[in-house]
Protein backbone atom coordinates (compact mmCIF):
# COMPACT_ATOMS: atom_id res chain seq x y z
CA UNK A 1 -122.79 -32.69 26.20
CA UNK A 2 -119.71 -30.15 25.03
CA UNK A 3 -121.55 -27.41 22.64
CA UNK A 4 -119.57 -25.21 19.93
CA UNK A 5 -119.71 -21.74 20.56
CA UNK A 6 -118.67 -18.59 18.67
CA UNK A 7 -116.06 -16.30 19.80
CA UNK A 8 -112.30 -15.13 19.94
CA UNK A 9 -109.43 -16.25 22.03
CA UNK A 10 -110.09 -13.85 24.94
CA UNK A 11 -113.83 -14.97 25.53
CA UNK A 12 -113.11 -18.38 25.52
CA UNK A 13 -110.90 -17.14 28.83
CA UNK A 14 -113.31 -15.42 30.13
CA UNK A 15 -116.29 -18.54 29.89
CA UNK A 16 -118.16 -19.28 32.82
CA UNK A 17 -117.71 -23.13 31.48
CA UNK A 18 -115.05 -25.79 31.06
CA UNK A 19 -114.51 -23.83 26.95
CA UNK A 20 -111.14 -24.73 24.74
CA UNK A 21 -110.70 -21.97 22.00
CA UNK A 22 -109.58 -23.97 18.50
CA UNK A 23 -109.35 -20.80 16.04
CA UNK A 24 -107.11 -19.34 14.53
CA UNK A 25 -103.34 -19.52 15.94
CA UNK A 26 -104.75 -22.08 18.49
CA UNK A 27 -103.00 -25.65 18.52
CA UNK A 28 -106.08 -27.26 16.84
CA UNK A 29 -106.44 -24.33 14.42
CA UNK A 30 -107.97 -25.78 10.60
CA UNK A 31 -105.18 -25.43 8.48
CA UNK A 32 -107.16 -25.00 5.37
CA UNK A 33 -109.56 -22.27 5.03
CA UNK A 34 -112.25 -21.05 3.00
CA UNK A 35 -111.35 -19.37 0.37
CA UNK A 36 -107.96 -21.42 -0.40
CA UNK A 37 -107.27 -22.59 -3.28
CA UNK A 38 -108.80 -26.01 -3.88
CA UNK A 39 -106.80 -29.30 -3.80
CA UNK A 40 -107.44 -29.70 -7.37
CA UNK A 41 -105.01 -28.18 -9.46
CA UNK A 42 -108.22 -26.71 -11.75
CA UNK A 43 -110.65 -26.41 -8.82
CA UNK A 44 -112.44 -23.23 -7.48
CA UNK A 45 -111.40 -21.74 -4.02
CA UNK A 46 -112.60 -23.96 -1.32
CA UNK A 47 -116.00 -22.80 0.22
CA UNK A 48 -116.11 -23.47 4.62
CA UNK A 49 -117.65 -27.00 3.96
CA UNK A 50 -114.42 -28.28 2.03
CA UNK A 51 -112.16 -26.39 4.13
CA UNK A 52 -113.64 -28.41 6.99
CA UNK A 53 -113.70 -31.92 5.01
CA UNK A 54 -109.87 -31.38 3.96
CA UNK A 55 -109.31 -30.87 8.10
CA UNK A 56 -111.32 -34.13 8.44
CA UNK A 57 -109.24 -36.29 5.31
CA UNK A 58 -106.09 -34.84 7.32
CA UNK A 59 -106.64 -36.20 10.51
CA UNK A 60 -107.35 -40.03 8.96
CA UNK A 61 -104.06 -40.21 7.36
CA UNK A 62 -101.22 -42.07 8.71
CA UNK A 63 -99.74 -38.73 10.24
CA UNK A 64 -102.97 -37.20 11.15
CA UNK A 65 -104.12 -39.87 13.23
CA UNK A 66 -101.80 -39.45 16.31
CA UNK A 67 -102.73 -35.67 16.18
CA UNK A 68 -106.51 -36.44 16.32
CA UNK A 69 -105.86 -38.82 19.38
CA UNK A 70 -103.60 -35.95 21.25
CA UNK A 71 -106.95 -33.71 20.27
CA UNK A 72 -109.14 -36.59 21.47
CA UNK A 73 -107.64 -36.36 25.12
CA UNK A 74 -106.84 -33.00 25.41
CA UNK A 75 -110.21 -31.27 24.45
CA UNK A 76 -112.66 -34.05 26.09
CA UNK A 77 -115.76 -33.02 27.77
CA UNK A 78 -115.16 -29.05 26.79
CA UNK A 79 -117.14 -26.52 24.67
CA UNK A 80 -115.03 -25.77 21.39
CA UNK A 81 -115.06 -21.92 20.53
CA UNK A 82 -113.86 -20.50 17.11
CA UNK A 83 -114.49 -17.72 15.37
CA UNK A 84 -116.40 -19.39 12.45
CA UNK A 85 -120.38 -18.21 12.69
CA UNK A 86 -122.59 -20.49 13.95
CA UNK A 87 -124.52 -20.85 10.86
CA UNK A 88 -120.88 -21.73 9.05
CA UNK A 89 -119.57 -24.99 9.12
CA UNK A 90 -116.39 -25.82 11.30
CA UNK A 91 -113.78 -27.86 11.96
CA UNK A 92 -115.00 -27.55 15.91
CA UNK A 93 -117.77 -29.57 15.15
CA UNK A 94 -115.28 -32.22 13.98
CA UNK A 95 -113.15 -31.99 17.57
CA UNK A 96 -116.32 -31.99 19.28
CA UNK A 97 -117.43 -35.26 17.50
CA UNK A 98 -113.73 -36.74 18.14
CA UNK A 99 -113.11 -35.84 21.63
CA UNK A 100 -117.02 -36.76 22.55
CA UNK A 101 -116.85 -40.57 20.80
CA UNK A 102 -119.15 -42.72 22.56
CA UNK A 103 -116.70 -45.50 22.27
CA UNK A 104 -114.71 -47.25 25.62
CA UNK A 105 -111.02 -46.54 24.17
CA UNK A 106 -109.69 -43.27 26.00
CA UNK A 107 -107.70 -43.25 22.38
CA UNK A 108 -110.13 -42.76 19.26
CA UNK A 109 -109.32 -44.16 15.83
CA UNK A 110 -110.69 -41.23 13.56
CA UNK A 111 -110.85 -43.92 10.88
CA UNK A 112 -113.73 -45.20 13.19
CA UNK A 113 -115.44 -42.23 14.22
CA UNK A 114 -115.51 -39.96 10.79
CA UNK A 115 -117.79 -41.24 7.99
CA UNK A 116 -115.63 -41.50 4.50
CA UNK A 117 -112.75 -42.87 2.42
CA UNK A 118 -109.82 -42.20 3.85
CA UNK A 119 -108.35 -38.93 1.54
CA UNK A 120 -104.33 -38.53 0.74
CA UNK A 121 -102.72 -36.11 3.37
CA UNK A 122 -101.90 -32.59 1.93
CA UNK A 123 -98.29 -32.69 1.12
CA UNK A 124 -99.41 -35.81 -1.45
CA UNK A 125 -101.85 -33.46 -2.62
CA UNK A 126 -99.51 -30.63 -2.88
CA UNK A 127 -97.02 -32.94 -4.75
CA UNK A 128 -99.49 -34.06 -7.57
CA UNK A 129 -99.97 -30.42 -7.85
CA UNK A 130 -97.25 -29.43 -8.56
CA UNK A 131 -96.18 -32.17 -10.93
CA UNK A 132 -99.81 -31.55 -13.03
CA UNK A 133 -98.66 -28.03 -12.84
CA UNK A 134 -94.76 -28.64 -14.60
CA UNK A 135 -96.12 -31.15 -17.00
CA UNK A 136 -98.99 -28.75 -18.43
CA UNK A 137 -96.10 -26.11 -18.74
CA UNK A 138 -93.66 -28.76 -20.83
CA UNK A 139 -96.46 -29.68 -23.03
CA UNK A 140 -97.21 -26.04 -23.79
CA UNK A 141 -93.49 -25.65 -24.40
CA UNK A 142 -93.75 -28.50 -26.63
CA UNK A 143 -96.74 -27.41 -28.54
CA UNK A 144 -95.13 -24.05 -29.01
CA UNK A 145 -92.15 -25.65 -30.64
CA UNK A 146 -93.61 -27.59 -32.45
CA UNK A 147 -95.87 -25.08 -34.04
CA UNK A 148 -92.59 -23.06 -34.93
CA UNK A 149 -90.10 -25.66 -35.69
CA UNK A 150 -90.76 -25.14 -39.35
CA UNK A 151 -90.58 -21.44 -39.54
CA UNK A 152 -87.60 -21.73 -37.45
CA UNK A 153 -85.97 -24.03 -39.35
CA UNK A 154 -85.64 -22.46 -42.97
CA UNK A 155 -85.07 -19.26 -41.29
CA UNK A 156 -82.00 -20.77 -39.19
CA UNK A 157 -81.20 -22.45 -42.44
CA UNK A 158 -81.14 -18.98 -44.77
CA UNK A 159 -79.75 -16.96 -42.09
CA UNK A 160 -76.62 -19.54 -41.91
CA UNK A 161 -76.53 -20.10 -45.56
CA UNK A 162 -75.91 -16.63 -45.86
CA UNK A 163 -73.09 -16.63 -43.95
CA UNK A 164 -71.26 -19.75 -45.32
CA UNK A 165 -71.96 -19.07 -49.03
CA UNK A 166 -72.19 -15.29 -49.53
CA UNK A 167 -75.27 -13.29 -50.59
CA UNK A 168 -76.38 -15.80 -53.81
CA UNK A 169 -77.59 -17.89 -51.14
CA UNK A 170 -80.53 -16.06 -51.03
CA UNK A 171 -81.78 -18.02 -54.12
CA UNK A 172 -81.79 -20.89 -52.09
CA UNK A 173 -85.25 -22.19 -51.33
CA UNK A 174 -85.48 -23.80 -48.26
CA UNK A 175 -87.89 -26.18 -47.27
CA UNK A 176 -88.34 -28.13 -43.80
CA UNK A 177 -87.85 -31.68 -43.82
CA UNK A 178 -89.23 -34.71 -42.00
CA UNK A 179 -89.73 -33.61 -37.95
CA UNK A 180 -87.02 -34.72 -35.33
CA UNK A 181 -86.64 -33.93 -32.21
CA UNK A 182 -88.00 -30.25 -32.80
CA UNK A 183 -87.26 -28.94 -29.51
CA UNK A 184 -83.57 -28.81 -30.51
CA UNK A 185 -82.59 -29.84 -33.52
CA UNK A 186 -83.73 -27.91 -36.43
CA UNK A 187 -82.92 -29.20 -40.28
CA UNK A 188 -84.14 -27.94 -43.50
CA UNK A 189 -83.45 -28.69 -47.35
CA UNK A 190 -82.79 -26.57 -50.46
CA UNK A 191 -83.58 -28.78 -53.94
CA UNK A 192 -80.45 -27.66 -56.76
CA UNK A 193 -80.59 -30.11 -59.63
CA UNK A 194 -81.04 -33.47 -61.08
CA UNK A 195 -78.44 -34.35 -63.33
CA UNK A 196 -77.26 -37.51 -65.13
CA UNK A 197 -78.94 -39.62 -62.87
CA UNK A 198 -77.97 -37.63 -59.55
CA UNK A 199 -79.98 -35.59 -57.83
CA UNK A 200 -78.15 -32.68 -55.75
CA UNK A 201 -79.83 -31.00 -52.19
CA UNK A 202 -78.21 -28.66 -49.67
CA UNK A 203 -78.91 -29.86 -46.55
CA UNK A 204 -78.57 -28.11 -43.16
CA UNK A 205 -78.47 -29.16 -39.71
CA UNK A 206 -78.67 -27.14 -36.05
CA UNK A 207 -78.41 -29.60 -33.31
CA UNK A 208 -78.12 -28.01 -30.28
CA UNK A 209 -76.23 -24.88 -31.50
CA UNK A 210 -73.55 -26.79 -33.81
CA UNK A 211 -75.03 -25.43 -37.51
CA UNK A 212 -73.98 -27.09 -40.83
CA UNK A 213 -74.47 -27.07 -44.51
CA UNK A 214 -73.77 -30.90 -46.40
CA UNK A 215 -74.29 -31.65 -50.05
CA UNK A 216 -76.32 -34.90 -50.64
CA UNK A 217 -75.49 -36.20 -54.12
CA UNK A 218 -78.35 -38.98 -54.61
CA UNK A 219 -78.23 -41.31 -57.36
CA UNK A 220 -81.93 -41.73 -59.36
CA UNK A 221 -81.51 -45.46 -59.64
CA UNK A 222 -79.65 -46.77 -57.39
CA UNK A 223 -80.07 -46.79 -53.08
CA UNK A 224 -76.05 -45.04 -52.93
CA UNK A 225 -76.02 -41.17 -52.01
CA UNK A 226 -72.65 -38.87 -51.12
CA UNK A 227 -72.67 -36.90 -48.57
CA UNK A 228 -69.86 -33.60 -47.99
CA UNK A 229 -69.74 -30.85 -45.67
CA UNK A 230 -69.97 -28.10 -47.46
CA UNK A 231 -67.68 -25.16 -45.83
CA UNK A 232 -67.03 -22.44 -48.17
CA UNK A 233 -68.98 -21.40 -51.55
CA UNK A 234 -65.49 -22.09 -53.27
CA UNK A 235 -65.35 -25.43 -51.72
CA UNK A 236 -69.16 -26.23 -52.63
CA UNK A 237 -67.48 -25.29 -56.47
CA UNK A 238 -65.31 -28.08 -55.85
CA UNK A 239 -67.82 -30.99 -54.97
CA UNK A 240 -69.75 -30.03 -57.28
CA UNK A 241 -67.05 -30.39 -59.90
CA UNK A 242 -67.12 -33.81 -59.25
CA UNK A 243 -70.48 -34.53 -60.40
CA UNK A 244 -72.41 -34.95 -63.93
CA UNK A 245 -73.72 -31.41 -62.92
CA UNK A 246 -70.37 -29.61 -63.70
CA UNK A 247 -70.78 -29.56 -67.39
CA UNK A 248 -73.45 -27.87 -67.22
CA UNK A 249 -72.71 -26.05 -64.10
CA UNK A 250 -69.57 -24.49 -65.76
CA UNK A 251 -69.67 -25.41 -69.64
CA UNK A 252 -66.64 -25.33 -71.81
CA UNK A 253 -65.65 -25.58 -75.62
CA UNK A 254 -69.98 -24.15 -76.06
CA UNK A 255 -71.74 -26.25 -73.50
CA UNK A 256 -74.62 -26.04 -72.97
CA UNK A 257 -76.44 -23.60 -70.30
């Protein structure tokens, strides 16, 4: 009966028996070795004995199958040598089991002659991998953002209000408003008044890089509200002008305020 032996490429040439070497840069060389990372995307590195039952899973699937039956022929009734230890486990124990079958074929069926479930081949494995891999990333991403959409929002908000309506828009108080889609649209709100029934917000809006400032004129009693894009601080003078506000925005004849 064909034995495993230890040794390199070289003594397996120089054997006084019938001896195929299988290590390392041989044909029937174990892809996976110890100290790989592990098929599981969280797993430790693989110790010899998985390395040797994720050679195994291989040759069962659909691919792996005609290679064990070329292996099966070609390596029949000859000692295996690799340079795995003895003590170690090896993938030339599993040649030695396949090209040694008992059974009549000359062609085994590794699903018949390795104990198991059959296991996914390694490019399936490599695949869910790598997808576990992007999605943990994009729900990082989206945890960041959404920690920071707030923050981000009345910043983006002051910062732009600023701009459009001169320094008294740093009495504006912004405040963030019901979340969207936070990874690119950012919106806050800054409360001015209610007056005669009307109650008058700033609103403002980023959506992916177009900013703007509105005025939402809301009335107290009724479902109707006004909305205006607000442009300039003189042209913010101007809405307002137009609501129950002004009078006391801008009094005349001893107004009040």
């Amino acid at each position: 009966m064909p034995v495993r032996l230890h040794g390199a490429a070289p003594d397996a040439t120089a054997s006084s028996t019938a001896c195929a070497y299988v290590g390392p840069l041989s044909p029937y060389a174990n892809p996976f070795t110890a100290g790989d990372r592990s098929p599981s995307p969280a797993g430790p590195p693989m110790d010899a004995e998985e390395a040797v039952d994720l050679f195994t899973a291989t040759l069962r699937g659909p691919i792996g199958r005609r290679y064990a039956d070329e292996f099966a022929r070609a390596l029949r009734g000859l000692d295996l040598m690799c340079t795995c230890p003895l003590d170690v486990p090896c993938h030339a124990d599993v040649l030695l089991h396949l090209a040694n079958d008992s059974g009549d074929s000359n062609t085994i069926s590794t699903s018949n002659s390795m104990e198991g479930p059959p296991m996914p081949h390694p490019i399936m494995v490599a695949a869910a991998e790598y997808l576990t891999a992007g999605e943990k990333r994009r729900t990082a991403a989206r945890e960041s953002a959404f920690l920071t959409w707030g923050p981000r929002s009345t910043e983006a908000a002051a910062r732009y209000a600023h701009r459009l309506l001169s320094a008294e828009a740093a009495t504006l108080e912004w405040q963030t408003l019901g979340l969207l889609s936070f990874e690119e649209h950012l919106q806050a709100f800054a409360s001015l008044d209610t007056v005669g029934g009307q109650h008058l917000e700033l609103y403002y809006s980023d959506q992916g890089g177009t900013e703007s400032i509105t005025l939402r004129v809301s009335c107290m009693s009724c479902p109707s509200q006004h909305v205006h894009e607000v442009t300039s601080l003189e042209q913010l003078g101007q809405l307002l002008s137009k609501t129950p506000a002004w009078p006391f925005i801008a009094p005349q004849d001893g107004g009040n305020r």
